[in-house]
Protein backbone atom coordinates (compact mmCIF):
# COMPACT_ATOMS: atom_id res chain seq x y z
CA UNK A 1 0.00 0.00 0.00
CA UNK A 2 1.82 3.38 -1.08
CA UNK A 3 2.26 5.95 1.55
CA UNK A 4 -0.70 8.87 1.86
CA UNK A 5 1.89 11.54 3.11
CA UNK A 6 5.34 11.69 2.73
CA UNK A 7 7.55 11.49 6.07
CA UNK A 8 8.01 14.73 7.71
CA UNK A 9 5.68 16.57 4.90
CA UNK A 10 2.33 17.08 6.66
CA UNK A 11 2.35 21.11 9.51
CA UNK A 12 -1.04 20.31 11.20
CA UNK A 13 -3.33 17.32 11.29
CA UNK A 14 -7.33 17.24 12.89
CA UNK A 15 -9.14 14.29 13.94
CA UNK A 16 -12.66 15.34 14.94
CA UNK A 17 -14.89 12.74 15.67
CA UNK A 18 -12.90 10.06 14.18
CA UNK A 19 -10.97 8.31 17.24
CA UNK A 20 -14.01 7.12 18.98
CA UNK A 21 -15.01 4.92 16.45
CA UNK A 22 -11.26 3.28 15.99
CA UNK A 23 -11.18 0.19 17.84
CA UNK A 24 -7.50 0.93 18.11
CA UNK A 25 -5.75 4.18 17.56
CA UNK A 26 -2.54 3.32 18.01
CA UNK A 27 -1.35 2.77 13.96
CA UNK A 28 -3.29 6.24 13.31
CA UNK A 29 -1.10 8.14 15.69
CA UNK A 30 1.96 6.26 14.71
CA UNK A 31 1.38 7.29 11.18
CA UNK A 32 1.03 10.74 11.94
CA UNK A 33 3.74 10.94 13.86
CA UNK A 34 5.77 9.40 10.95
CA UNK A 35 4.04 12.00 8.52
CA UNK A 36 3.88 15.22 10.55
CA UNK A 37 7.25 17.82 10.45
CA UNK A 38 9.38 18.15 13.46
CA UNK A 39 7.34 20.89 14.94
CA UNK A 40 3.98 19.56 13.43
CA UNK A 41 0.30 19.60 15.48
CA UNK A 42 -1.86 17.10 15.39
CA UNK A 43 -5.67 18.26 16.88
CA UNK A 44 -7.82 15.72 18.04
CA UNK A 45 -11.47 16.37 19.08
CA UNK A 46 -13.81 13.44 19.92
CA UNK A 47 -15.89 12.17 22.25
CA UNK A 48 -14.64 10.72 25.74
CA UNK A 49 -15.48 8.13 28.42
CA UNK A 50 -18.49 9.32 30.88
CA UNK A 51 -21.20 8.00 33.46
CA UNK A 52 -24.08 6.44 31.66
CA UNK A 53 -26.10 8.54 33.93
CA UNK A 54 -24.84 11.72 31.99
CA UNK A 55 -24.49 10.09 28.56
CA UNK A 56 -28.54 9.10 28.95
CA UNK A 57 -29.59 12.58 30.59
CA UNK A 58 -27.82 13.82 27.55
CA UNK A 59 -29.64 11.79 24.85
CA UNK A 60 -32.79 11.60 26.58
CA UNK A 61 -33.44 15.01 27.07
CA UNK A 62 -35.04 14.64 30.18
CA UNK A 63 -37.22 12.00 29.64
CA UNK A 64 -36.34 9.50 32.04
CA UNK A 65 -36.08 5.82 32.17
CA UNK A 66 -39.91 5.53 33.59
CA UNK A 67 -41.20 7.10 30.06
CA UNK A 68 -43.12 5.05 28.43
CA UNK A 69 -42.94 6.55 25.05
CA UNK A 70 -38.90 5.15 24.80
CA UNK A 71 -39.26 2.32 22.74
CA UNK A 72 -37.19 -0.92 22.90
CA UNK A 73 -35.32 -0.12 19.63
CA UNK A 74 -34.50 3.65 20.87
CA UNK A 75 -33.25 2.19 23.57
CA UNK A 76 -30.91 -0.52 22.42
CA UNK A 77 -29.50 1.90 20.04
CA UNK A 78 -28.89 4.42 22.39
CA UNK A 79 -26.90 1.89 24.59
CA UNK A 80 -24.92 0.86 21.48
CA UNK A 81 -24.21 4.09 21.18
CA UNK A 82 -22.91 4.67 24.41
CA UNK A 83 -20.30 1.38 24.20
CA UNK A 84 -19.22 3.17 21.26
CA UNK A 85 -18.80 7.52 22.25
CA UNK A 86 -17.37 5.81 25.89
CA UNK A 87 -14.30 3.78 24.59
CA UNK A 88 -11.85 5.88 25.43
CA UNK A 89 -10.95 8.18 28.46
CA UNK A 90 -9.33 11.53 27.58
CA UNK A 91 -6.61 10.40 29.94
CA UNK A 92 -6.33 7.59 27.95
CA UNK A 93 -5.64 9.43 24.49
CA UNK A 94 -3.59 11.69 25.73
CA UNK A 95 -1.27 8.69 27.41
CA UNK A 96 -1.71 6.76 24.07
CA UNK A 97 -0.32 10.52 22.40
CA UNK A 98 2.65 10.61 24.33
CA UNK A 99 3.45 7.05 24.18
CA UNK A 100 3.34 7.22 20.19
CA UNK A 101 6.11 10.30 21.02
CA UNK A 102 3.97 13.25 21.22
CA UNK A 103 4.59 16.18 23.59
CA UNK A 104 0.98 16.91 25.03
CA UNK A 105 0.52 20.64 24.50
CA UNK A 106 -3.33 20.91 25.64
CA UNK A 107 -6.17 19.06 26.72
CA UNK A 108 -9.53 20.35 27.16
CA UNK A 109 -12.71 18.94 28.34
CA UNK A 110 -15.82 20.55 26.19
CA UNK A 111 -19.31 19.74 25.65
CA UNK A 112 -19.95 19.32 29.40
CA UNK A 113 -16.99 16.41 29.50
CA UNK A 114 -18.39 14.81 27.27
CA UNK A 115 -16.07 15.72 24.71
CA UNK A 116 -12.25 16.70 24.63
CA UNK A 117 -9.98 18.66 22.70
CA UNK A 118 -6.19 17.42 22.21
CA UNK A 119 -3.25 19.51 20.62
CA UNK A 120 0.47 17.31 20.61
CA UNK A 121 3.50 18.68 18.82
CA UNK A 122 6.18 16.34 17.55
CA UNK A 123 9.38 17.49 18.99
């Protein structure tokens, strides 16, 4: 398979939305660590690990488990959902950042924690 980007060729990379649905990360980051310049940013923004309680208040808009008018299927997708948007911890991308050889330059919790934002440099 021929390269996409050229070692050392690509300033900034973004990742929004994408890493939550990667069952593993880990050959992503590696790549763009391999493709980024010395200097280069790579900006990740996706969805992080939180209490079910939160994720479901969150879907469910204040309708709570007692409604009635949740149906099966809206439920069982909304719990797939949740295995999915929860598989990763933003501790847990940022360690799997720095591990790949990125220096961590921000990390920010946004949509109410349920989200993150991530900006690593490679040195």
């Amino acid at each position: 398979m021929p390269e996409l980007f050229a070692a050392n060729s690509v300033d900034v990379a973004l990742a929004n939305r994408l890493i939550h649905e990667l069952h593993q990360p880990v050959s992503l980051f590696r790549n763009l660590y391999r493709w980024l310049k010395p200097g280069g940013v790579f900006i990740l923004v996706d969805m992080v690990r939180q209490p079910l309680k939160s994720y479901l208040t969150h879907e469910f808009k204040g309708a709570t488990l007692t409604d009635m008018t949740l149906s099966d299927a809206r439920l069982l997708d909304t719990f797939q959902h949740f295995l999915e948007h929860n598989r990763y911890h933003s501790q847990d991308l940022c360690d799997l950042l720095t591990m790949c050889g990125f220096e961590l330059l921000a990390s920010e919790p946004i949509r109410s924690g349920r989200a993150v934002q991530i900006a690593v440099r490679k040195p």
